[in-house]
Protein backbone atom coordinates (compact mmCIF):
# COMPACT_ATOMS: atom_id res chain seq x y z
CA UNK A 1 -36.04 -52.18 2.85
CA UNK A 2 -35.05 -50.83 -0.33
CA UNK A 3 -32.63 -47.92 0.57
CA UNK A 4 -31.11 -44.97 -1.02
CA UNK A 5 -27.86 -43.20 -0.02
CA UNK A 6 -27.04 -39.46 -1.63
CA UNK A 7 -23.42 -38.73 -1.61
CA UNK A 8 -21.08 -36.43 -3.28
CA UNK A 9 -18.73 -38.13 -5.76
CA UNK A 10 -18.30 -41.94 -6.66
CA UNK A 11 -15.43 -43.98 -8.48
CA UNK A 12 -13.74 -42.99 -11.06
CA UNK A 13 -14.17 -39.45 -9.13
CA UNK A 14 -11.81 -39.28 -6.32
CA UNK A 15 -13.72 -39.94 -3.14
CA UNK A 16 -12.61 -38.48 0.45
CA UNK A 17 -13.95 -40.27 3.67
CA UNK A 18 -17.70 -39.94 3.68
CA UNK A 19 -17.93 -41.29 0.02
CA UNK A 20 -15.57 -44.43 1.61
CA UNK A 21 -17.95 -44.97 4.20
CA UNK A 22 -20.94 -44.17 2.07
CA UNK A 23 -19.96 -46.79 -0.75
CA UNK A 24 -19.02 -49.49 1.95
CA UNK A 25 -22.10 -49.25 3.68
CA UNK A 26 -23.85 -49.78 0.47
CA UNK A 27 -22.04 -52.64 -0.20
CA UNK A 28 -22.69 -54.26 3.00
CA UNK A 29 -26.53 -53.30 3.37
CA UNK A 30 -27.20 -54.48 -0.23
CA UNK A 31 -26.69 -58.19 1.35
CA UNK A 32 -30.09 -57.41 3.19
CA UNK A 33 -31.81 -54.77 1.35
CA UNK A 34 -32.13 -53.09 -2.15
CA UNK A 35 -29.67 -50.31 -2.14
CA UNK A 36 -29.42 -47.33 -4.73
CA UNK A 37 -26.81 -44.59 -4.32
CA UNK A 38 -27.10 -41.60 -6.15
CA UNK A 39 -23.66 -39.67 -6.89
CA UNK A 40 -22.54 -36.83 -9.04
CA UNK A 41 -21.25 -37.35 -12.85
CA UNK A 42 -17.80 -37.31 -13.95
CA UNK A 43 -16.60 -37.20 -17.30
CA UNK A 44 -18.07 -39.84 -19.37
CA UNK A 45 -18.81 -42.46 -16.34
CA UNK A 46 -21.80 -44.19 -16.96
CA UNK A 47 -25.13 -42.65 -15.35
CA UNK A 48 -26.05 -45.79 -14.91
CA UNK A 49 -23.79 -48.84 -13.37
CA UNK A 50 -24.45 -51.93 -11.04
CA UNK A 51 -21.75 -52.01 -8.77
CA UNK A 52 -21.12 -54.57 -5.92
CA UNK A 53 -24.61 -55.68 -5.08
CA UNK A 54 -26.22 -51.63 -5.66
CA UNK A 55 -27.46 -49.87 -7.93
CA UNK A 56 -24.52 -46.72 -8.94
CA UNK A 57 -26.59 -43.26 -10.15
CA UNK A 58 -24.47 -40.95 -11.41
CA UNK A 59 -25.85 -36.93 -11.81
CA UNK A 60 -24.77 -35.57 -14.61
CA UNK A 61 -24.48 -31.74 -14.11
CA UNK A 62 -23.00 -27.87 -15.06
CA UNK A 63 -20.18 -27.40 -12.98
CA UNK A 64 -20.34 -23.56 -13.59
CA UNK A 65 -20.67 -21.68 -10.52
CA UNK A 66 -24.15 -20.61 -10.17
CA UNK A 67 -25.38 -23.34 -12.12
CA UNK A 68 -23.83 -25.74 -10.37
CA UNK A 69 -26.47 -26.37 -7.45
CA UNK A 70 -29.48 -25.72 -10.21
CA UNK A 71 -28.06 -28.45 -12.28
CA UNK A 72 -27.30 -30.97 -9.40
CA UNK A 73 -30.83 -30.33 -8.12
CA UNK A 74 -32.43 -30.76 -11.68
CA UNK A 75 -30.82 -33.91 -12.69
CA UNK A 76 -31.18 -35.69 -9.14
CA UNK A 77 -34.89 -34.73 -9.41
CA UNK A 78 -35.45 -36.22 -12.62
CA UNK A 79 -33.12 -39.38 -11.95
CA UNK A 80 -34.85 -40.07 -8.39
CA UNK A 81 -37.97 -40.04 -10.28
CA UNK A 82 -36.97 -43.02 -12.90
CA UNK A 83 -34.78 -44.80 -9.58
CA UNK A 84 -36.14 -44.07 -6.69
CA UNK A 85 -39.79 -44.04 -6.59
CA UNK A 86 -39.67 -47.20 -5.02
CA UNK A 87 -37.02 -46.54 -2.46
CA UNK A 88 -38.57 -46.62 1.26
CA UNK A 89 -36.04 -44.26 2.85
CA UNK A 90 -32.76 -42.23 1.79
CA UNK A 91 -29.73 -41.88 3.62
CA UNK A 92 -28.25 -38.25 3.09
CA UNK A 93 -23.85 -38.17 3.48
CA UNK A 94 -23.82 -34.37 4.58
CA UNK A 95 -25.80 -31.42 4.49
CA UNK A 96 -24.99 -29.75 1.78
CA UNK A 97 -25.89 -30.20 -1.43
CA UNK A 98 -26.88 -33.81 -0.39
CA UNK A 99 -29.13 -33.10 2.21
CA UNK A 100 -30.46 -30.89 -0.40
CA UNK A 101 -31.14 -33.18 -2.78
CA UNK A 102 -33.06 -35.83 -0.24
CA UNK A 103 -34.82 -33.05 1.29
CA UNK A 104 -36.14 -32.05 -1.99
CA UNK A 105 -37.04 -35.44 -2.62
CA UNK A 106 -39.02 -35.84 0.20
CA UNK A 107 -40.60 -32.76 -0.69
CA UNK A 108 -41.63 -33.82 -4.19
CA UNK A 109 -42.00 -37.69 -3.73
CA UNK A 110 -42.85 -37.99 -0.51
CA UNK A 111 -39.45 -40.38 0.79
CA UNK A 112 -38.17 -39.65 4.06
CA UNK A 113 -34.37 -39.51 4.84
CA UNK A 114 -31.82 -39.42 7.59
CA UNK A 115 -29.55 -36.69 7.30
CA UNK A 116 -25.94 -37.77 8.37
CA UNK A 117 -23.93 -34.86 9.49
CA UNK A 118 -20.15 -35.71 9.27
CA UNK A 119 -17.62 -33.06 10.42
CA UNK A 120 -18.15 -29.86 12.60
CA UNK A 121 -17.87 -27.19 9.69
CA UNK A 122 -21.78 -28.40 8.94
CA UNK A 123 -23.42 -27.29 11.97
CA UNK A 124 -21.24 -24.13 12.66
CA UNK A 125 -24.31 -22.22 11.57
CA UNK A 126 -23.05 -18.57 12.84
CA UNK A 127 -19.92 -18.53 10.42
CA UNK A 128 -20.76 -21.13 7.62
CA UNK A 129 -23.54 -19.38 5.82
CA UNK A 130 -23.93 -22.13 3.14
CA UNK A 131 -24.55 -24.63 6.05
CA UNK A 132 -27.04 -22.00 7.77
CA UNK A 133 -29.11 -21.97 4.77
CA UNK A 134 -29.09 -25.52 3.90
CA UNK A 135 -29.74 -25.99 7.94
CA UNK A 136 -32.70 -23.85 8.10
CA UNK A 137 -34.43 -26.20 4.97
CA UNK A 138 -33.03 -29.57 5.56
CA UNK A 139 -32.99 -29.98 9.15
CA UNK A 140 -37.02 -29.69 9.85
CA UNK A 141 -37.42 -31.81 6.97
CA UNK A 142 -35.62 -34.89 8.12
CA UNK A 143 -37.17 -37.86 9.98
CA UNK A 144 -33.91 -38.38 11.45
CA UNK A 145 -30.48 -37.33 11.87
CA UNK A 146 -27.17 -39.65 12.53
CA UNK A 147 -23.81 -37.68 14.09
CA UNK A 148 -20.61 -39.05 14.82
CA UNK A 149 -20.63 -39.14 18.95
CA UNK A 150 -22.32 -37.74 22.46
CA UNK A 151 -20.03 -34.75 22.12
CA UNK A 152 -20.65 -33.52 18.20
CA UNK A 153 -24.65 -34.14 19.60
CA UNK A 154 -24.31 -31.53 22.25
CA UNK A 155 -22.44 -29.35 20.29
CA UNK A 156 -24.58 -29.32 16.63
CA UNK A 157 -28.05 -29.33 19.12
CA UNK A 158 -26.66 -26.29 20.91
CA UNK A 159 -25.92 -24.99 17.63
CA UNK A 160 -29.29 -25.52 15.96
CA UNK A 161 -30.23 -24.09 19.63
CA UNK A 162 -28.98 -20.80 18.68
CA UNK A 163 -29.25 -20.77 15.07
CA UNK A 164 -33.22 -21.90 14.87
CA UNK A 165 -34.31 -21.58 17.98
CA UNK A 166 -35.49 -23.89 20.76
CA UNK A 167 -38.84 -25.58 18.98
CA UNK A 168 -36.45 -26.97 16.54
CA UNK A 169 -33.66 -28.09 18.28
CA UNK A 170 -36.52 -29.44 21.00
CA UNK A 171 -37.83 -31.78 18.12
CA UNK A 172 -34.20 -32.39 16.60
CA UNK A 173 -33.05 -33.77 20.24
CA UNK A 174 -35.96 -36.51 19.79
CA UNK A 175 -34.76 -37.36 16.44
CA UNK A 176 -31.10 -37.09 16.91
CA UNK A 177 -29.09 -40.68 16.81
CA UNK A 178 -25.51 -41.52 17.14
CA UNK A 179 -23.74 -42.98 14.14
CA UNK A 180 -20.20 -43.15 14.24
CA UNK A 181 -18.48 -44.36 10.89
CA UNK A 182 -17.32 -47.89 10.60
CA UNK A 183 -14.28 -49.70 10.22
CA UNK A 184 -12.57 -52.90 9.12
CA UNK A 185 -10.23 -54.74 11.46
CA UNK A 186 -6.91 -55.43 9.92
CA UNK A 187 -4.70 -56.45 12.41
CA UNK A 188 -4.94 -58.78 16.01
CA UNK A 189 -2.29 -57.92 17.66
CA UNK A 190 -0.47 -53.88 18.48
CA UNK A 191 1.75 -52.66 15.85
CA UNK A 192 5.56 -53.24 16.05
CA UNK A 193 6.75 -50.44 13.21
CA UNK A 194 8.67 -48.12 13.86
CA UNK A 195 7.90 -44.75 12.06
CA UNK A 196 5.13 -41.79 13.19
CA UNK A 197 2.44 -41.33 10.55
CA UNK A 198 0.06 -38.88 9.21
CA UNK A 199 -2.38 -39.65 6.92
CA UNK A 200 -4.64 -37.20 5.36
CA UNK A 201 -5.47 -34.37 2.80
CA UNK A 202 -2.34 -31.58 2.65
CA UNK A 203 -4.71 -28.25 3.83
CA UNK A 204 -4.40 -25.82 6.42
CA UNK A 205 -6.70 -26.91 8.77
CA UNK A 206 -4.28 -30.49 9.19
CA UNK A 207 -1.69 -27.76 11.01
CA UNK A 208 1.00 -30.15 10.07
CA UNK A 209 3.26 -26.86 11.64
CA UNK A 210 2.61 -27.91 14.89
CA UNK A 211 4.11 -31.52 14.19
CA UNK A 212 7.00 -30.19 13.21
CA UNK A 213 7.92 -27.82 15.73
CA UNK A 214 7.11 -30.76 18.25
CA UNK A 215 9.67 -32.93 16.00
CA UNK A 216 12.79 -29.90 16.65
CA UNK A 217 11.72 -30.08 19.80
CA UNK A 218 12.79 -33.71 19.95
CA UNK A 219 16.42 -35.18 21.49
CA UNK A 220 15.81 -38.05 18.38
CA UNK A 221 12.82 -37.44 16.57
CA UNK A 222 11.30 -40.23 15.35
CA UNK A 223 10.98 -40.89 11.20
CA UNK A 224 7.84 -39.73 10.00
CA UNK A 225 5.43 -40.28 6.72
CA UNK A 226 3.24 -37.91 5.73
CA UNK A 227 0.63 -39.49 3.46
CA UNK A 228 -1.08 -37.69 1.11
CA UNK A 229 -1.20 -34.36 -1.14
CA UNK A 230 -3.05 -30.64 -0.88
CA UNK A 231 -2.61 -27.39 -1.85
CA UNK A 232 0.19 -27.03 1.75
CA UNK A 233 2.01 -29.77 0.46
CA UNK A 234 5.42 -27.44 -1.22
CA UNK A 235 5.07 -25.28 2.27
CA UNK A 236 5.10 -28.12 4.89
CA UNK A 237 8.00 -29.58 2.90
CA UNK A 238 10.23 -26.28 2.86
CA UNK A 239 9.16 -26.27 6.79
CA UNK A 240 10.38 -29.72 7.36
CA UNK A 241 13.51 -29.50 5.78
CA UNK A 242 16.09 -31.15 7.89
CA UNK A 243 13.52 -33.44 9.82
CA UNK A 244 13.27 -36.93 9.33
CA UNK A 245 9.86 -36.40 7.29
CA UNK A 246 9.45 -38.10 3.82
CA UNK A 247 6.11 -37.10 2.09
CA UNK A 248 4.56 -39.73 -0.24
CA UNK A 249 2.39 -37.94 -1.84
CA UNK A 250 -1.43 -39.81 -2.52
CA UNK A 251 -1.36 -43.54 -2.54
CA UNK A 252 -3.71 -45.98 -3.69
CA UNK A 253 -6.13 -46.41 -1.36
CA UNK A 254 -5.64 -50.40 -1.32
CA UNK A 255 -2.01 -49.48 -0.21
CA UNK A 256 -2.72 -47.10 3.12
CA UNK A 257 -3.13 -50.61 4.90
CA UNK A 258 1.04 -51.14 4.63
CA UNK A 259 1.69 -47.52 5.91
CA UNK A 260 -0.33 -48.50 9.11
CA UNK A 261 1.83 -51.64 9.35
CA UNK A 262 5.45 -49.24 9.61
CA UNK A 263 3.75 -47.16 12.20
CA UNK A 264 4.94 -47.28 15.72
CA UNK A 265 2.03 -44.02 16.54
CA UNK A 266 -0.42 -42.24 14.10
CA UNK A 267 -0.93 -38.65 14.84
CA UNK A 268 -3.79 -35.89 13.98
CA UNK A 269 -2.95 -32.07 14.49
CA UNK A 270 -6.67 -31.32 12.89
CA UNK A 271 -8.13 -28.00 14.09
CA UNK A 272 -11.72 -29.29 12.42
CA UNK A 273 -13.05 -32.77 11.70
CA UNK A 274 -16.48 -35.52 12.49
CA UNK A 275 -14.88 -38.93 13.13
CA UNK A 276 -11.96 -39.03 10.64
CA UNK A 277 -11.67 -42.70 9.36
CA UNK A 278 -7.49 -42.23 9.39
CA UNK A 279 -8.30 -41.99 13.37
CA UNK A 280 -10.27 -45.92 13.41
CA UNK A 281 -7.77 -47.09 10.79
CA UNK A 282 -4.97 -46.47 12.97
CA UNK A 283 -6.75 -48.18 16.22
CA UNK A 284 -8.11 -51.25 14.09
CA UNK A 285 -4.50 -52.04 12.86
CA UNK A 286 -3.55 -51.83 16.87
CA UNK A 287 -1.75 -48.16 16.16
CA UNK A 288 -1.77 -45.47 19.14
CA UNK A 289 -3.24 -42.61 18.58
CA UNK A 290 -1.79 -39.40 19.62
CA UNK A 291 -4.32 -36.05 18.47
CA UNK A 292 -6.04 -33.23 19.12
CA UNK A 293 -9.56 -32.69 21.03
CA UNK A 294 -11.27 -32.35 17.38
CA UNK A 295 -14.90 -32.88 17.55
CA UNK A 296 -15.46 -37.07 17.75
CA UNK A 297 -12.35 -37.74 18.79
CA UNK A 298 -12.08 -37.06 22.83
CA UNK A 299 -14.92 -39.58 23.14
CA UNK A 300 -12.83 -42.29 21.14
CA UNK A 301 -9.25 -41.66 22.20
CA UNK A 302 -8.22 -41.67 26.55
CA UNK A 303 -5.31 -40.90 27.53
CA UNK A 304 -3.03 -43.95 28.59
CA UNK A 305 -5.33 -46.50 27.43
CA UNK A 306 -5.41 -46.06 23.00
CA UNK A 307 -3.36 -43.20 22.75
CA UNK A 308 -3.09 -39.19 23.88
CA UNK A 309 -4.72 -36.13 23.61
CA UNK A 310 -2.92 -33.01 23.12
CA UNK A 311 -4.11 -28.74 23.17
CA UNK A 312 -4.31 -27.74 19.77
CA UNK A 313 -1.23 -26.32 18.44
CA UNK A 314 0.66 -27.28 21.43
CA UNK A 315 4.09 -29.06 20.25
CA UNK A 316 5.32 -28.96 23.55
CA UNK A 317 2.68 -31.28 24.75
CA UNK A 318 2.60 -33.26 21.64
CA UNK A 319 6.95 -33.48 21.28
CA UNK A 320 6.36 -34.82 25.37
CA UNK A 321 3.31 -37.21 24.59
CA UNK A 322 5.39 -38.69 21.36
CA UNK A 323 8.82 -39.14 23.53
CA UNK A 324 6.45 -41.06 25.71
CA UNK A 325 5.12 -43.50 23.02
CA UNK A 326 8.87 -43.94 21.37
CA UNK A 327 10.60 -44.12 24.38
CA UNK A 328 8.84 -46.63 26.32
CA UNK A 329 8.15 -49.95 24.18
CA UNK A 330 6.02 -51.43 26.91
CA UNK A 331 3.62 -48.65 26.96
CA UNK A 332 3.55 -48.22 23.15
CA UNK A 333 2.26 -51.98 23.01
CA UNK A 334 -0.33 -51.86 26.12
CA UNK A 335 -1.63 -48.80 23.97
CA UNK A 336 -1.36 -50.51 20.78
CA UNK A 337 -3.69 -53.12 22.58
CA UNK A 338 -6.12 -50.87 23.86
CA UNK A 339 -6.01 -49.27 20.28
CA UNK A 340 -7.61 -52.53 18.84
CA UNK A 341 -10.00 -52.82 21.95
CA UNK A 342 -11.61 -49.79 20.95
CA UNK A 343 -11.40 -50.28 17.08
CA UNK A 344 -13.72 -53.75 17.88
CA UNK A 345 -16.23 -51.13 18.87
CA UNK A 346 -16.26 -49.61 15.64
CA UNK A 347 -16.06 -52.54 13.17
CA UNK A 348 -19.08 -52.76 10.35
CA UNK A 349 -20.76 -55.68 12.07
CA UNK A 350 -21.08 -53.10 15.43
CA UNK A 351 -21.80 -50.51 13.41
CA UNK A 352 -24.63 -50.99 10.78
CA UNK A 353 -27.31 -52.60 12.81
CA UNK A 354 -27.72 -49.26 14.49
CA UNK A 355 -28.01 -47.53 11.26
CA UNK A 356 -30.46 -50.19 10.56
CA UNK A 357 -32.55 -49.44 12.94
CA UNK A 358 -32.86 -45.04 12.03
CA UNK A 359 -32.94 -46.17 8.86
CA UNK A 360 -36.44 -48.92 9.63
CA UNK A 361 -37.77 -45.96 12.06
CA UNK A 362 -37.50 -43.27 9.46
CA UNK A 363 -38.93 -45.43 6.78
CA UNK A 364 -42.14 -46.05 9.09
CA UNK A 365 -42.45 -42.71 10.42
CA UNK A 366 -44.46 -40.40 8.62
CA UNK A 367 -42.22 -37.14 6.52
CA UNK A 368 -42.19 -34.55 8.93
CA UNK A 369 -43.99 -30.96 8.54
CA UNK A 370 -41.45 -28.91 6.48
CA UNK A 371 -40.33 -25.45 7.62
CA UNK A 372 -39.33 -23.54 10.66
């Protein structure tokens, strides 16, 4: 097949998770099939760049409010049409502006795509009115559409449910696959490190708060890392004064691997996520997992088996479900164990001949009858 993926930002640009995943997967379908990725335009990257095995597209555009969604649109348009004529399906990272942009393409050149939805905050149609609008033109439009687990499916159908109303989400629950992201496994035996860790972007909806009442709460709370950097960064540092919490700030990507190895549990306080790839990081370097019920998560993590679940802002149940883990160094390696059991689930080789196949059926199938 010859493949295109649409995400939001590419190297040198910062990339969060879905542009990880997004770039890996091109990397490891461009062994099989012709892979272009189309990205936005930073600086003076090149637009064009062949980058491990695919073809790199970058979009240059105005990023002046307004404009900014004009431009994007614009110079995708105009790019697609010199790249991507040829291209037998696209694979859209997110709704908006990506699913945009291949929506529009299908509407002008005729390519189908598969849009992948990645964290709740795209189908939460009543109170995200960007993702409402987007919704209500990309959604009809796509041959298919990937999301992370059985639980985000039930919830973003019932949501298109109510938002568009039944024909739609009766025609979306035929075209509606799972796709959970991928992962690489690092380790092949559970952890032995000693320290909790966080990894992850320093913004409110993290609720880093609740860790750190649940570490006062503690008899000995255990040393923590907090990986990473955000706008809550100088706040959740005045708040942890006293703790044993040392923030690192962002590391090199390449070097997150080492901070699994010191962990004796990973922990995620998120109030909104998909799948986060810190969560499958942890497990595939045999790390328990201790989080909230966010969105993918329930149907990855069980309770005594890879790790614990914990009510959201509870740090009573999350100070009793770490004492557990550091108290008890039997239990934190049979959950270590089970941690890597489940990761094996999740590794690249599981993961992309599923995506494979959406990705062959949407290429086949004719482009579905726009509107609502």
């Amino acid at each position: 097949m010859n493949i295109g993926i649409v995400v939001n930002s590419a190297p040198p640009f910062p990339v969060a998770g879905a542009e990880r995943q997004a770039l890996e997967m091109a990397r490891r379908l461009s062994g099989r099939h012709k892979v272009v990725v189309f990205a936005r335009r930073f600086g003076g990257a090149d637009v064009v760049e062949d980058v491990d095995g695919y073809r790199l597209i970058r979009c240059p555009y105005t990023d002046l409010g307004p404009l900014r969604a004009p431009s994007q649109m614009a110079s995708f348009l105009s790019l697609f049409r010199k790249h991507g004529r040829e291209l037998d399906v696209v694979l859209s990272y997110q709704t908006f502006i990506t699913g945009v942009l291949a929506a529009l393409a299908r509407d002008v050149f005729k390519t189908p795509f598969v849009l992948w939805i990645r964290s709740q905050d795209e189908y939460q149609y009543a109170t995200r009115r960007k993702f409402a609008i987007a919704g209500r033109y990309v959604l009809p439009r796509a041959a298919a559409v990937l999301v992370q687990s059985d639980s985000v499916r039930r919830e973003f159908l019932n949501e298109a449910r109510k938002a568009f109303g039944d024909r739609l989400a009766r025609r979306l629950d035929q075209r509606t696959f799972l796709g959970p992201n991928a992962v690489e496994i690092t380790a092949d035996q559970p952890a032995r490190g000693t320290e909790l860790l966080f990894v992850g972007r320093l913004i409110a909806l993290k609720d880093l708060s609740t860790l750190f009442r649940a570490l006062r709460r503690m008899k000995n709370p255990p040393a923590a890392r907090i990986v990473g950097d955000g706008p809550m960064r100088i706040a959740w540092e005045a708040e942890s004064r006293g703790l044993p919490v040392q923030f690192t700030g962002r590391i090199d990507p390449a070097e997150v691997g080492r901070e699994y190895r010191k962990a004796r549990a990973f922990v995620l306080l998120s109030l909104e996520e998909g799948l986060p790839n810190v969560v499958l990081e942890a497990l595939a370097a045999g790390v328990p997992v201790v989080s909230t019920p966010v969105a993918a998560v329930p149907d990855i993590i069980t309770d005594g088996l890879n790790g614990y679940l914990f009510p959201f802002g509870d740090d009573g149940a999350l100070a009793a479900r770490l004492e557990k883990l550091f108290g008890d160094d039997t239990l934190q390696q049979k959950l270590g164990a089970g941690a890597l059991e489940t990761a094996r689930k999740y590794s690249w080789e599981q993961v992309i001949p599923g995506i494979e196949a959406v990705l062959e059926r949407a290429a086949s199938c004719s482009a579905p009858a726009g509107g609502l």
